[in-house]
Protein backbone atom coordinates (compact mmCIF):
# COMPACT_ATOMS: atom_id res chain seq x y z
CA UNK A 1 -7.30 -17.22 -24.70
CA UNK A 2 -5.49 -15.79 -27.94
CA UNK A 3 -6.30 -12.27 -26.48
CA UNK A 4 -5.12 -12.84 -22.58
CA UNK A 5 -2.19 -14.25 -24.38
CA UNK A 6 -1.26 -11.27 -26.62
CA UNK A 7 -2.12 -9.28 -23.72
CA UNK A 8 0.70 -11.02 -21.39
CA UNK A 9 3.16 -11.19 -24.28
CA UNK A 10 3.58 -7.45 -24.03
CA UNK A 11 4.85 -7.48 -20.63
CA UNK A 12 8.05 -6.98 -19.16
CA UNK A 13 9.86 -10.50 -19.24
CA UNK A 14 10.56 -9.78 -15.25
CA UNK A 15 7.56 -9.31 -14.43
CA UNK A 16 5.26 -11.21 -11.75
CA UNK A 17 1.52 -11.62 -13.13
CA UNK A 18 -1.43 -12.74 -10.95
CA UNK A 19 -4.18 -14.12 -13.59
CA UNK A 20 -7.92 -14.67 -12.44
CA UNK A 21 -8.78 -17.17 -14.59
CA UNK A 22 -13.10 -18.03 -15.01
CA UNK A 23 -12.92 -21.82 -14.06
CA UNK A 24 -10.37 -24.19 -12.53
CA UNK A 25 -10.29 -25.78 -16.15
CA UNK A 26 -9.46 -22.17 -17.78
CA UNK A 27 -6.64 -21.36 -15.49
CA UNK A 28 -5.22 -24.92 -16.39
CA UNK A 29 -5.50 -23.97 -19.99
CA UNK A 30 -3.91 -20.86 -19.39
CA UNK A 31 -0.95 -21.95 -17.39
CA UNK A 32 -0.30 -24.80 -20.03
CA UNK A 33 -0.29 -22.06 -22.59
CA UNK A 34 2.00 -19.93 -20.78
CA UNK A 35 4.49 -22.84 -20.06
CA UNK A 36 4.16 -23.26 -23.94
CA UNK A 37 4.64 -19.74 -24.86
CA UNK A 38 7.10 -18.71 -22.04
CA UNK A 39 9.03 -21.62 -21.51
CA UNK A 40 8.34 -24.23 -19.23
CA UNK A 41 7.45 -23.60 -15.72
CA UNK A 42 6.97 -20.28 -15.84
CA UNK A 43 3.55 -20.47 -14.85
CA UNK A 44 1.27 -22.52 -12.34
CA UNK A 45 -2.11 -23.01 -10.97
CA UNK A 46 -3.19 -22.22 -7.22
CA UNK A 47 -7.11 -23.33 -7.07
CA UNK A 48 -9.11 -24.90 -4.19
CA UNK A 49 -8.41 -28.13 -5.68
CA UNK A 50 -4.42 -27.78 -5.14
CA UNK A 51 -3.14 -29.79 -2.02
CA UNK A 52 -2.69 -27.33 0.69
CA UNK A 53 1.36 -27.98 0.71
CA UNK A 54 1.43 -27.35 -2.66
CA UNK A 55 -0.09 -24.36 -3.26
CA UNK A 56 1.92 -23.12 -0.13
CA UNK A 57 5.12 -23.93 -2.29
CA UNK A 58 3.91 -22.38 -5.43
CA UNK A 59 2.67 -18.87 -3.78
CA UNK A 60 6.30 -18.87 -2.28
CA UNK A 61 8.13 -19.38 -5.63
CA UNK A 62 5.86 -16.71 -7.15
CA UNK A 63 6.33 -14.44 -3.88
CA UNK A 64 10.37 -14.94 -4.33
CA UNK A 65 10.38 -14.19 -8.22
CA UNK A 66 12.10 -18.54 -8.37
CA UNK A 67 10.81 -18.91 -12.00
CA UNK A 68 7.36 -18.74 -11.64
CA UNK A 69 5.85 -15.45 -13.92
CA UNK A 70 2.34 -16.22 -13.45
CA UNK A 71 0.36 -17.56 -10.98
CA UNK A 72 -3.27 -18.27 -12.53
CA UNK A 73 -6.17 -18.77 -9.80
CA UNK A 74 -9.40 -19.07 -9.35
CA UNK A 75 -11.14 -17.58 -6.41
CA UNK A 76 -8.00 -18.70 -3.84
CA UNK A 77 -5.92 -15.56 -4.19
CA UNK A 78 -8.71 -12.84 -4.61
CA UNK A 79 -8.80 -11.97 -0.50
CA UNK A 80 -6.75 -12.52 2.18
CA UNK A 81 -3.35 -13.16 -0.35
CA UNK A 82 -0.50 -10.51 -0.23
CA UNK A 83 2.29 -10.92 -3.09
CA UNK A 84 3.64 -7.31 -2.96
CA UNK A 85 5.97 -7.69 -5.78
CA UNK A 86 2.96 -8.32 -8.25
CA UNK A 87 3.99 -5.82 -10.68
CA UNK A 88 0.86 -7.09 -13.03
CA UNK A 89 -2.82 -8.17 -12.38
CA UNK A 90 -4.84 -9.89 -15.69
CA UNK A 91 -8.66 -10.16 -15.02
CA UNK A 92 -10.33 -12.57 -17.47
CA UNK A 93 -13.29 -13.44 -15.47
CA UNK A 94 -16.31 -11.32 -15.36
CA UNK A 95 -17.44 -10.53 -11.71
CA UNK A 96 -20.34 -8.60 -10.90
CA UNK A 97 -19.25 -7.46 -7.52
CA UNK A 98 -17.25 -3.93 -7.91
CA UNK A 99 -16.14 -5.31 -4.48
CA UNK A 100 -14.50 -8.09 -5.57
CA UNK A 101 -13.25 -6.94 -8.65
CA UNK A 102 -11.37 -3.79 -6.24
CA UNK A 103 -9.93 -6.90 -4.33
CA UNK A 104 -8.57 -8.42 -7.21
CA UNK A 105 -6.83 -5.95 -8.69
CA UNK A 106 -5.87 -4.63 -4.77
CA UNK A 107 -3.84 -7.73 -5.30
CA UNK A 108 -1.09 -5.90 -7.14
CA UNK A 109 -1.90 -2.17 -6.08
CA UNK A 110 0.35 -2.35 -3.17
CA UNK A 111 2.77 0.94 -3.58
CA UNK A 112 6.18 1.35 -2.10
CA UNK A 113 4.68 2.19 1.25
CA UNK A 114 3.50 -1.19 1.70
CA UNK A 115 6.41 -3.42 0.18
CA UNK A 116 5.06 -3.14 -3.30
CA UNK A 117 6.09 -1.73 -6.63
CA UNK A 118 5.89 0.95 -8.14
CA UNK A 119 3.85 0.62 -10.64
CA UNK A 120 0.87 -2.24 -11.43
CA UNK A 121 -0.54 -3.11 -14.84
CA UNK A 122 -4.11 -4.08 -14.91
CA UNK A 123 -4.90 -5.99 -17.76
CA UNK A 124 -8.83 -6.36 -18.38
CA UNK A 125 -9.66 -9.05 -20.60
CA UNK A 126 -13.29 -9.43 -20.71
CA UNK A 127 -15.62 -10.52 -23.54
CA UNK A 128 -17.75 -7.89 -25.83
CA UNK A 129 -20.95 -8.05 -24.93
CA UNK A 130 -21.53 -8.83 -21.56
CA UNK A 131 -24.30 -7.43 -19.43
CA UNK A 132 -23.85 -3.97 -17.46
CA UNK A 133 -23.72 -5.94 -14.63
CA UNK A 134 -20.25 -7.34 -15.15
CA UNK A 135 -17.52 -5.00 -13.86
CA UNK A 136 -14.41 -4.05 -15.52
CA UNK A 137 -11.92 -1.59 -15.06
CA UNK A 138 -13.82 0.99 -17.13
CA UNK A 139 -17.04 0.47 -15.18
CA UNK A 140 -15.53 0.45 -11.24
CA UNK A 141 -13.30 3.43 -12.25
CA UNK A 142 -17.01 5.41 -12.80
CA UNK A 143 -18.08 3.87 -9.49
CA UNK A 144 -14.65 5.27 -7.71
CA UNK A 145 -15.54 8.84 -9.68
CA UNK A 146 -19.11 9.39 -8.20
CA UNK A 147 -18.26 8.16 -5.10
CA UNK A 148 -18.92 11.23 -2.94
CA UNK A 149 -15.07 11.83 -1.22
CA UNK A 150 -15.89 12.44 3.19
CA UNK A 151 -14.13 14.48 5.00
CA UNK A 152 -12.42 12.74 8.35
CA UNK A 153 -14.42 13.42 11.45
């Protein structure tokens, strides 16, 4: 958690940072240590235990840039969730599906052309040792290089 939160502390003070956290607990922890480090309310929790109304509210306050910086999550916002002003995605879960993890950071890789920004930092914070099985941005970015490229018939 001392990591993800040197990791955060170097961005932009405007910026708008989805976190997948590895538990509902974790992303808890993480938003409590944000609204510590950041300043109160400055971060929140969307997980399948918020109340549907609430989590409603919170994506909107994150969508609208009203005070909320980052938006920690577990499993809810991975598919399906469009916050096109995401300027920053933080993965701190492993996943083993190079599928999922595409979908995750897809969360923030929106571009101009689709009402996103400009730019998106990814910020991979996994643990050292974990099996090859766990993707990361270093492992899917191989995948997306031998992928063979098709031509459009």
């Amino acid at each position: 958690n001392a990591t993800i939160l040197k990791r955060l502390a170097h961005l932009p003070k405007r910026s708008r940072t989805l976190v997948f956290a590895c538990s509902i607990a974790h992303a808890e922890v993480l938003a409590m240590i944000l609204d510590s480090y950041f300043g109160t309310d400055c971060a929140a929790v969307v997980s399948s235990r918020t109340p549907r109304a609430e989590r409603i509210d919170v994506i909107e306050r994150f969508r609208n840039g009203d005070g909320i910086r980052f938006l920690c999550n577990v499993g809810v916002l991975t598919t399906g969730f469009d916050a096109p002003r995401a300027d920053s995605v933080c993965l701190t879960r492993p996943t083993a599906s190079a599928i999922r993890y595409e979908q995750m950071v897809g969360r923030g890789l929106r571009g101009p052309k689709n009402g996103g920004t400009e730019k998106c930092t990814v910020l991979d914070v996994q643990d050292k040792g974990l099996p090859d099985s766990i993707q990361s941005y270093g492992r899917v970015l191989e995948l997306w290089d031998r992928r063979p490229v098709r031509a459009n018939r």
